[in-house]
Protein backbone atom coordinates (compact mmCIF):
# COMPACT_ATOMS: atom_id res chain seq x y z
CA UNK A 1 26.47 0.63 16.14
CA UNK A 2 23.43 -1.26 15.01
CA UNK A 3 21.75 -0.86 12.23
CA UNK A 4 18.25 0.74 12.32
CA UNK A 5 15.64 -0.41 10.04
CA UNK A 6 14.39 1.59 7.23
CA UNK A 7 11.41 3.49 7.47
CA UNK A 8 8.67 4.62 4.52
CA UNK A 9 9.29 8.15 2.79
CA UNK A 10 9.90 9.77 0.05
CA UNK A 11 11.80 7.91 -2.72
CA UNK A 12 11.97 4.32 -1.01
CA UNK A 13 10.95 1.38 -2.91
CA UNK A 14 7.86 -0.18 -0.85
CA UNK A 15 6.44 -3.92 -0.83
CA UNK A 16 3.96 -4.80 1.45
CA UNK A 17 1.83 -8.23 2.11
CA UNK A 18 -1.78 -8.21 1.48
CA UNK A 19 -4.38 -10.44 3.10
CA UNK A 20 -7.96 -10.23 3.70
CA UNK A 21 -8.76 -11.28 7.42
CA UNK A 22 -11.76 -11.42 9.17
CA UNK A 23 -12.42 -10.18 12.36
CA UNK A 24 -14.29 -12.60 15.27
CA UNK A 25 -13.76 -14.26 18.61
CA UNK A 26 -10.89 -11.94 19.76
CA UNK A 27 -8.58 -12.95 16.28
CA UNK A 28 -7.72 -12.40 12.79
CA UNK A 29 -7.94 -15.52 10.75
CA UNK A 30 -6.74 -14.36 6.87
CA UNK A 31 -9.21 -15.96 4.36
CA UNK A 32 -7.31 -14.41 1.24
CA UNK A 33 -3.86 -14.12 0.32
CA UNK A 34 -1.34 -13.42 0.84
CA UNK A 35 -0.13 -11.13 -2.06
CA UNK A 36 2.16 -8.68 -2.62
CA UNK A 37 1.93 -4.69 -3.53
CA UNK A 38 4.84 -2.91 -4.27
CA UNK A 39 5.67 0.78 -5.35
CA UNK A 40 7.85 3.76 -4.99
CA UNK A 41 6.84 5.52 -2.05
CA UNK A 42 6.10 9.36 -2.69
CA UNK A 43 6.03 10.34 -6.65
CA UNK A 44 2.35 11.48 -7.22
CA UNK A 45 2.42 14.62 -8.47
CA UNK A 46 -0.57 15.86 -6.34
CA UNK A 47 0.92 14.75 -3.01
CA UNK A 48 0.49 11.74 -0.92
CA UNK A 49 -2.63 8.90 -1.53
CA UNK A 50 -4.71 8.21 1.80
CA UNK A 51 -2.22 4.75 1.79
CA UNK A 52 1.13 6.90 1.36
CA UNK A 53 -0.09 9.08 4.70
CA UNK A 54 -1.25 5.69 6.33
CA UNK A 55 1.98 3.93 6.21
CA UNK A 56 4.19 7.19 6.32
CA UNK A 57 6.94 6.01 9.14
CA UNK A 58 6.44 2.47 9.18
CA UNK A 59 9.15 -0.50 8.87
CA UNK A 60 9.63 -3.59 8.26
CA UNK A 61 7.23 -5.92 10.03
CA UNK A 62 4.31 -3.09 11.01
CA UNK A 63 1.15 -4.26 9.98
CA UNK A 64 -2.04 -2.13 9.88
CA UNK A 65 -5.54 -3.12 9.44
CA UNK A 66 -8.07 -1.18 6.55
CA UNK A 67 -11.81 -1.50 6.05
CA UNK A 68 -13.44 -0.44 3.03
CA UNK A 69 -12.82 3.36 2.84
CA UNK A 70 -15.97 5.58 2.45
CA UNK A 71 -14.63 7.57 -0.17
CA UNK A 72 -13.79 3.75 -2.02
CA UNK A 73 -10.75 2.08 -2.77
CA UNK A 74 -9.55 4.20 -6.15
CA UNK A 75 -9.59 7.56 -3.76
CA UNK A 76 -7.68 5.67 -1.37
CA UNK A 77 -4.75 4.59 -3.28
CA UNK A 78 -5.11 7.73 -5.66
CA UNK A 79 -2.15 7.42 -8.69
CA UNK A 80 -1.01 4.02 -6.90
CA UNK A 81 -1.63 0.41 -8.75
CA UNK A 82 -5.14 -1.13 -7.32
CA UNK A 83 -5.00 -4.38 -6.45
CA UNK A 84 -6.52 -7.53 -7.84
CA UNK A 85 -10.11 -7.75 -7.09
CA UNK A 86 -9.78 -10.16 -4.55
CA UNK A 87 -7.98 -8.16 -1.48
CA UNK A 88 -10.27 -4.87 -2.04
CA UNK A 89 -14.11 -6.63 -2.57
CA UNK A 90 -14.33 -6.61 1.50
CA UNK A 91 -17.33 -8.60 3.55
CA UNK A 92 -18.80 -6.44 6.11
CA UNK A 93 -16.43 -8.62 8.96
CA UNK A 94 -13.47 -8.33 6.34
CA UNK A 95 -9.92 -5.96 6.44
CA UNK A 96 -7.33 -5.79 4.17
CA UNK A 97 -4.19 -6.24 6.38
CA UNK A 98 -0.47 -4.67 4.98
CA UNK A 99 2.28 -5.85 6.19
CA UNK A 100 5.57 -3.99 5.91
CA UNK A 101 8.08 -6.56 4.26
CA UNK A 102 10.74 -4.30 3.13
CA UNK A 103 11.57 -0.63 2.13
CA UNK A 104 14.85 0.41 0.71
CA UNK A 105 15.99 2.95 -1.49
CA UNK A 106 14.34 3.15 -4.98
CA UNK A 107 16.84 2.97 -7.87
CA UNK A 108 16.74 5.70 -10.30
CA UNK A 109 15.12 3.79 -13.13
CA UNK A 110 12.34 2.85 -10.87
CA UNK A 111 12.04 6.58 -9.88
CA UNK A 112 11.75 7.56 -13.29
CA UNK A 113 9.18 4.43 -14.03
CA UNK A 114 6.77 5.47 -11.13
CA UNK A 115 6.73 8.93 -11.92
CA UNK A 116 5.24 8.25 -15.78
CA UNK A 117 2.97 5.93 -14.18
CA UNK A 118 1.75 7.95 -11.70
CA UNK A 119 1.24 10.78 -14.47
CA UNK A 120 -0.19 9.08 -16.65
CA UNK A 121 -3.28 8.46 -13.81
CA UNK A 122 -4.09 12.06 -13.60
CA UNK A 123 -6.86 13.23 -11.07
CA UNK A 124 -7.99 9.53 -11.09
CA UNK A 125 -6.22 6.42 -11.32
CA UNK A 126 -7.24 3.72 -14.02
CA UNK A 127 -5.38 0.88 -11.54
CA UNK A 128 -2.84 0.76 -14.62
């Protein structure tokens, strides 16, 4: 039986690659990064961020491609971490590409971690 790979939900530990790519002649060429975000998928207490429903179902090796959202970055990642400065200040040709490198289960102590950080956020995130 072979083994299928893991996919995002609730409870799985989450790191993804960041770069910054721009978009011309038919390709992607990645003028930032690349850096990684990490976090336990699904422990906001008011539901899923805009990310958490974007990557929802994805595995390792799915990439997706973001422009700057038009409710802004904080809205978009909600009680998640915001990254460094350099992945979310976009150019009008820029994306932030994620790349799924690997989602397993979430230990209990990083559970219990997330959740406090994730309160502690409220309605609006302060990037911790």
């Amino acid at each position: 039986m072979a083994n299928t790979a893991e996919k995002i939900d609730t409870l799985r530990k989450v790191r993804l690659r960041m770069e910054v790519v721009q978009e011309g002649q038919g390709k992607e060429e990645c003028v930032r990064g690349p850096g990684e975000y990490a976090f336990v998928f699904g422990v906001g207490s008011g539901g899923l961020s805009p990310l958490e429903m974007a990557i929802q179902g994805k595995a390792d090796g799915d990439e997706m491609l973001f422009s700057v959202p038009e409710e802004g970055w904080e809205a978009f990642f909600e009680h998640l971490p915001i990254p460094e400065p350099a992945f979310i200040d976009l150019q009008a040709n820029e994306r932030l590409r994620l790349t799924v490198e690997s989602v397993v289960h979430a230990d209990q102590r990083e559970i219990v971690q997330a959740m406090a950080e994730a309160a502690a956020c409220g309605s609006d995130c302060c990037g911790h």
